[in-house]
PDB file of N, CA and C in Angstrom:
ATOM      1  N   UNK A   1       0.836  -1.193   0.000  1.00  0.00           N
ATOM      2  CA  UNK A   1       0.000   0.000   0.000  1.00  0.00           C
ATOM      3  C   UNK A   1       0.876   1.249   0.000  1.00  0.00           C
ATOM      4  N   UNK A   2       0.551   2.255  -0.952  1.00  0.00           N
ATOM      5  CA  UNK A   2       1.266   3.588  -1.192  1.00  0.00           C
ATOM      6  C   UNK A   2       0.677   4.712  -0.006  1.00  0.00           C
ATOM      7  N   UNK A   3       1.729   4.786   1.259  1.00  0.00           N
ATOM      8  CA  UNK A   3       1.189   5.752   2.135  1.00  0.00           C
ATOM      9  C   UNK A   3       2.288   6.931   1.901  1.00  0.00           C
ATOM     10  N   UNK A   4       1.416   8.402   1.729  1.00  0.00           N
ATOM     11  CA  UNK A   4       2.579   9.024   1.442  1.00  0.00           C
ATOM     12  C   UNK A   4       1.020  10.545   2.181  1.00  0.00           C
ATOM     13  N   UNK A   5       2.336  11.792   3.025  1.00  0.00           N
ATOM     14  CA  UNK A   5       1.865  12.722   3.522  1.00  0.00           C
ATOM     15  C   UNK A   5       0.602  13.196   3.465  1.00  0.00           C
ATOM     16  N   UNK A   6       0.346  13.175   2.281  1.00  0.00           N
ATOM     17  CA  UNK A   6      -1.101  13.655   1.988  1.00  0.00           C
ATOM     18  C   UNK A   6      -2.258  12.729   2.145  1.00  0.00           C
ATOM     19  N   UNK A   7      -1.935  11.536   1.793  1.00  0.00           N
ATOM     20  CA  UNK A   7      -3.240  10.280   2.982  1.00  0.00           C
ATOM     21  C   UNK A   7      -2.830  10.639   4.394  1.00  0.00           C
ATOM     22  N   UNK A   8      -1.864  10.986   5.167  1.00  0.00           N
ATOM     23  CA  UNK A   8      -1.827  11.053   6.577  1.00  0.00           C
ATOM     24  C   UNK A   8      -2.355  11.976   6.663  1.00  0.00           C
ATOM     25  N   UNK A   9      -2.469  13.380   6.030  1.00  0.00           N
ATOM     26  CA  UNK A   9      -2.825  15.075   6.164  1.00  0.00           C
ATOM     27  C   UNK A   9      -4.467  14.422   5.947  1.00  0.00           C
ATOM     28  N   UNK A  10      -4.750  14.096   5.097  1.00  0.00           N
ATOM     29  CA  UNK A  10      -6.289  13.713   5.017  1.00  0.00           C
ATOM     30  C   UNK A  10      -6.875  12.907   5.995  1.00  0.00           C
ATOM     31  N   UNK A  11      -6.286  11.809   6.702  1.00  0.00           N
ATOM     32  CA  UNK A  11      -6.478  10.975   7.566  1.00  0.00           C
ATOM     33  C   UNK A  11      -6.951  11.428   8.772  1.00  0.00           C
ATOM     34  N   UNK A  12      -5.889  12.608   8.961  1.00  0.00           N
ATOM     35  CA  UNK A  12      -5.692  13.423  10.166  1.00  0.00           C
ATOM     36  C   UNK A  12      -7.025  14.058  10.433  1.00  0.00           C
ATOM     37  N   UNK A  13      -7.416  15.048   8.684  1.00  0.00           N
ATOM     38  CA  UNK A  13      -8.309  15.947   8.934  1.00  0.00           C
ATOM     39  C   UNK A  13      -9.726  14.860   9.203  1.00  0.00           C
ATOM     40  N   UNK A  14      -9.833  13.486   8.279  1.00  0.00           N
ATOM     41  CA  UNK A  14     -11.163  13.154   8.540  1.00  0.00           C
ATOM     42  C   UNK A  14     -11.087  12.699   9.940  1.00  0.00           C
ATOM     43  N   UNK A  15      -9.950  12.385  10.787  1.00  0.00           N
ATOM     44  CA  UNK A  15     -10.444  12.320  12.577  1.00  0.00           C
ATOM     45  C   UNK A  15     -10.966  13.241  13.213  1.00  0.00           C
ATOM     46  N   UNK A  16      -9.746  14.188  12.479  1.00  0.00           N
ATOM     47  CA  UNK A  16     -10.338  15.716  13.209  1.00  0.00           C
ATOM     48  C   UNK A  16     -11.603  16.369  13.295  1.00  0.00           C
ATOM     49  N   UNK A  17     -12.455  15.790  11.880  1.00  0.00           N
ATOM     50  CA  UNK A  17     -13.494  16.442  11.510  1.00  0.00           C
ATOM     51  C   UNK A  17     -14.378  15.934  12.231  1.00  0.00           C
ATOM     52  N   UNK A  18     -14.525  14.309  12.372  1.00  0.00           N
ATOM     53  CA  UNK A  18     -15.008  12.950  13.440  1.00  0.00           C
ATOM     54  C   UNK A  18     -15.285  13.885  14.863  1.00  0.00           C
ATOM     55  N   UNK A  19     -13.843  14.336  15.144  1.00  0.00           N
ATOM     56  CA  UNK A  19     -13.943  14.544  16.628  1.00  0.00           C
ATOM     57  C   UNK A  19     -14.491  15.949  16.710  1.00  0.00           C
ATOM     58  N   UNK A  20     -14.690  16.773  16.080  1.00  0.00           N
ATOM     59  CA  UNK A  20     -15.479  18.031  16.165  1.00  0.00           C
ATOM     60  C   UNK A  20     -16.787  17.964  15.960  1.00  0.00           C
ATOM     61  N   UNK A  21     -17.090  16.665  15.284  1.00  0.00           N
ATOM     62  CA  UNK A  21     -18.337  16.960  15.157  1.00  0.00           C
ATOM     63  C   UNK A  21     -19.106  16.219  16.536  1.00  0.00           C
ATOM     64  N   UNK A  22     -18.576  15.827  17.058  1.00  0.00           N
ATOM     65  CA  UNK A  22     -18.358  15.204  18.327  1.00  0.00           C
ATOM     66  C   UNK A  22     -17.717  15.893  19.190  1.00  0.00           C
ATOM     67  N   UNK A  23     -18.726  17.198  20.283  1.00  0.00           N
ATOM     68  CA  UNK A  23     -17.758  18.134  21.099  1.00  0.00           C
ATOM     69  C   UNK A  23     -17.453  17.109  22.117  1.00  0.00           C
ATOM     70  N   UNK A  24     -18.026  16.512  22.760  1.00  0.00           N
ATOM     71  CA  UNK A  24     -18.356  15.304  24.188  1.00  0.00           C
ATOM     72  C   UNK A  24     -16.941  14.627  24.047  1.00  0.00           C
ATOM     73  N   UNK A  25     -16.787  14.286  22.563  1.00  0.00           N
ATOM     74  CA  UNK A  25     -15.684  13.353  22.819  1.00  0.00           C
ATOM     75  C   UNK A  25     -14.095  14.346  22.513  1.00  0.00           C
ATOM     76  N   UNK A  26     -14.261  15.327  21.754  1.00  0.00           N
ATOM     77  CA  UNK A  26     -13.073  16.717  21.935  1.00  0.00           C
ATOM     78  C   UNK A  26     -12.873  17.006  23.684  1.00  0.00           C
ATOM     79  N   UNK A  27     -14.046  17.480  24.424  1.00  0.00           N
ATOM     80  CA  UNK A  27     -13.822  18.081  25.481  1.00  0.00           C
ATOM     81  C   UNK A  27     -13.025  16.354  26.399  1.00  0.00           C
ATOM     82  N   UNK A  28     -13.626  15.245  25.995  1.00  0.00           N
ATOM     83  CA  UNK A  28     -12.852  14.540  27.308  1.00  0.00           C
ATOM     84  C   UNK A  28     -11.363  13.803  26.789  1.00  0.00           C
ATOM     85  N   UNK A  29     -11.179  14.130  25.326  1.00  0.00           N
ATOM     86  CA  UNK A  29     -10.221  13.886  24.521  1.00  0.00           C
ATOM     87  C   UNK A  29      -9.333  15.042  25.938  1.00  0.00           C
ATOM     88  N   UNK A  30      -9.490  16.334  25.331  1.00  0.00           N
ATOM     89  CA  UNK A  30      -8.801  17.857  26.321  1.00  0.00           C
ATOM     90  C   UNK A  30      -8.798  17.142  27.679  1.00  0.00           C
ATOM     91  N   UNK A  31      -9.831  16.591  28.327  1.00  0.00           N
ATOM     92  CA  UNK A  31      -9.630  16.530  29.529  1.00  0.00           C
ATOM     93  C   UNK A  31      -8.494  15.203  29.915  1.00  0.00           C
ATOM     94  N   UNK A  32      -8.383  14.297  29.143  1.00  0.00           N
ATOM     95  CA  UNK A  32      -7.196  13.618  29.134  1.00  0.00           C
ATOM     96  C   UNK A  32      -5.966  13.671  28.957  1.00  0.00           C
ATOM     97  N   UNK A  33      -6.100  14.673  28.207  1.00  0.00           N
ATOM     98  CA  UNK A  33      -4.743  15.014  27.471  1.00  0.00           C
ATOM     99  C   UNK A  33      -4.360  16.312  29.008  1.00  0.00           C
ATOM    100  N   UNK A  34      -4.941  17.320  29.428  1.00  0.00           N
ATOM    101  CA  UNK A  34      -4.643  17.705  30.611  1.00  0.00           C
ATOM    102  C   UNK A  34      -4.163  16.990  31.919  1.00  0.00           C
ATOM    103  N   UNK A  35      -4.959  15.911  32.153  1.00  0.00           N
ATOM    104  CA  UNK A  35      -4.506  14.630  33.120  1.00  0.00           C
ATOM    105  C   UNK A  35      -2.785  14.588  32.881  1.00  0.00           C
ATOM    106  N   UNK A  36      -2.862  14.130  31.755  1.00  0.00           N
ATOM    107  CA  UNK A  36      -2.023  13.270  31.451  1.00  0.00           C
ATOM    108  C   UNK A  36      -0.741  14.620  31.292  1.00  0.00           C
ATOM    109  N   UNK A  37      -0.864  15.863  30.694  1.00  0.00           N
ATOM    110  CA  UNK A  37      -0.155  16.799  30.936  1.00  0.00           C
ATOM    111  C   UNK A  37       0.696  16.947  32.643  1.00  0.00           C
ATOM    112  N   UNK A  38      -0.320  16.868  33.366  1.00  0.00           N
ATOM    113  CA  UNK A  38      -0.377  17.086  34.637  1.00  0.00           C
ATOM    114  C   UNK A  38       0.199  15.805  35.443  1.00  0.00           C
ATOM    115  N   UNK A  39       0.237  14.655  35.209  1.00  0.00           N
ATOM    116  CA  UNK A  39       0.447  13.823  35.499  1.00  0.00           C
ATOM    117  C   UNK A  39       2.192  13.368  35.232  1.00  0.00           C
ATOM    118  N   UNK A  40       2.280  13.782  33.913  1.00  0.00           N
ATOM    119  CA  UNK A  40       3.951  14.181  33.273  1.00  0.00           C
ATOM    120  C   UNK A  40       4.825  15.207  34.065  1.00  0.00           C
ATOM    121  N   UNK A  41       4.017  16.114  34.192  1.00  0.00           N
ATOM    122  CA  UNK A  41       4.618  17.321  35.076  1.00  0.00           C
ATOM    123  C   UNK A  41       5.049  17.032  36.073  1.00  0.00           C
ATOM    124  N   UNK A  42       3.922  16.109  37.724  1.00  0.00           N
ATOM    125  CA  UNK A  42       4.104  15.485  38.699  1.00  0.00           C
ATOM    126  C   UNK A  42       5.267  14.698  38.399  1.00  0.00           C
ATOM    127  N   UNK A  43       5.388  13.680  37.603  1.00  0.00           N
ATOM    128  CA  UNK A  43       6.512  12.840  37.738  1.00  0.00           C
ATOM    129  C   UNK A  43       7.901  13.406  37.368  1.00  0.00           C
ATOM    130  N   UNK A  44       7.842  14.147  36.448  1.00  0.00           N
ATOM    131  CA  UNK A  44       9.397  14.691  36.093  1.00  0.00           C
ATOM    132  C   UNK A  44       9.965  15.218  38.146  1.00  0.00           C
ATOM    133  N   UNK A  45       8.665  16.139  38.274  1.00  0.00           N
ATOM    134  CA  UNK A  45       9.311  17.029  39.694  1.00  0.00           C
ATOM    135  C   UNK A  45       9.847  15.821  40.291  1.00  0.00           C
ATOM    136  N   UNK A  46       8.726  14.608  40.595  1.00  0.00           N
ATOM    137  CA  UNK A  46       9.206  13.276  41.824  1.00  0.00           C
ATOM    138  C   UNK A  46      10.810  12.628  41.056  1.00  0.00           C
ATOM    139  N   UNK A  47      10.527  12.765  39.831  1.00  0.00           N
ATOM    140  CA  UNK A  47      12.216  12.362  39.555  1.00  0.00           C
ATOM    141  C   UNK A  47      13.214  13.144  39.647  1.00  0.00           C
ATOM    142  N   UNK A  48      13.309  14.617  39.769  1.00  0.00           N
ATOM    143  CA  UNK A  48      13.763  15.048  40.132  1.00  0.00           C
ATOM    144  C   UNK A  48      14.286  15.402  41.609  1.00  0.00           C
TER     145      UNK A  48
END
């Protein structure tokens, strides 16, 4: 199969478009991705 930038750029946008049209699943998409921001943050400090 020929995968080349522009199927990934399109790929990208039809998730993107998926997940906008879908705020419920954008906002807990954000709210994970904050967790998980926050959660990265906590551990660097404890390894430090």
């Amino acid at each position: 199969m020929f995968f080349n930038s522009t199927t990934a750029a399109s790929a990208v946008t039809f998730i993107w478009q998926t997940l906008l049209s879908n705020r419920r699943t954008v906002s807990a998409y954000q709210r994970s991705l904050d967790n998980y921001k926050t959660q990265a943050r906590y551990g660097t400090i404890l390894i430090m």
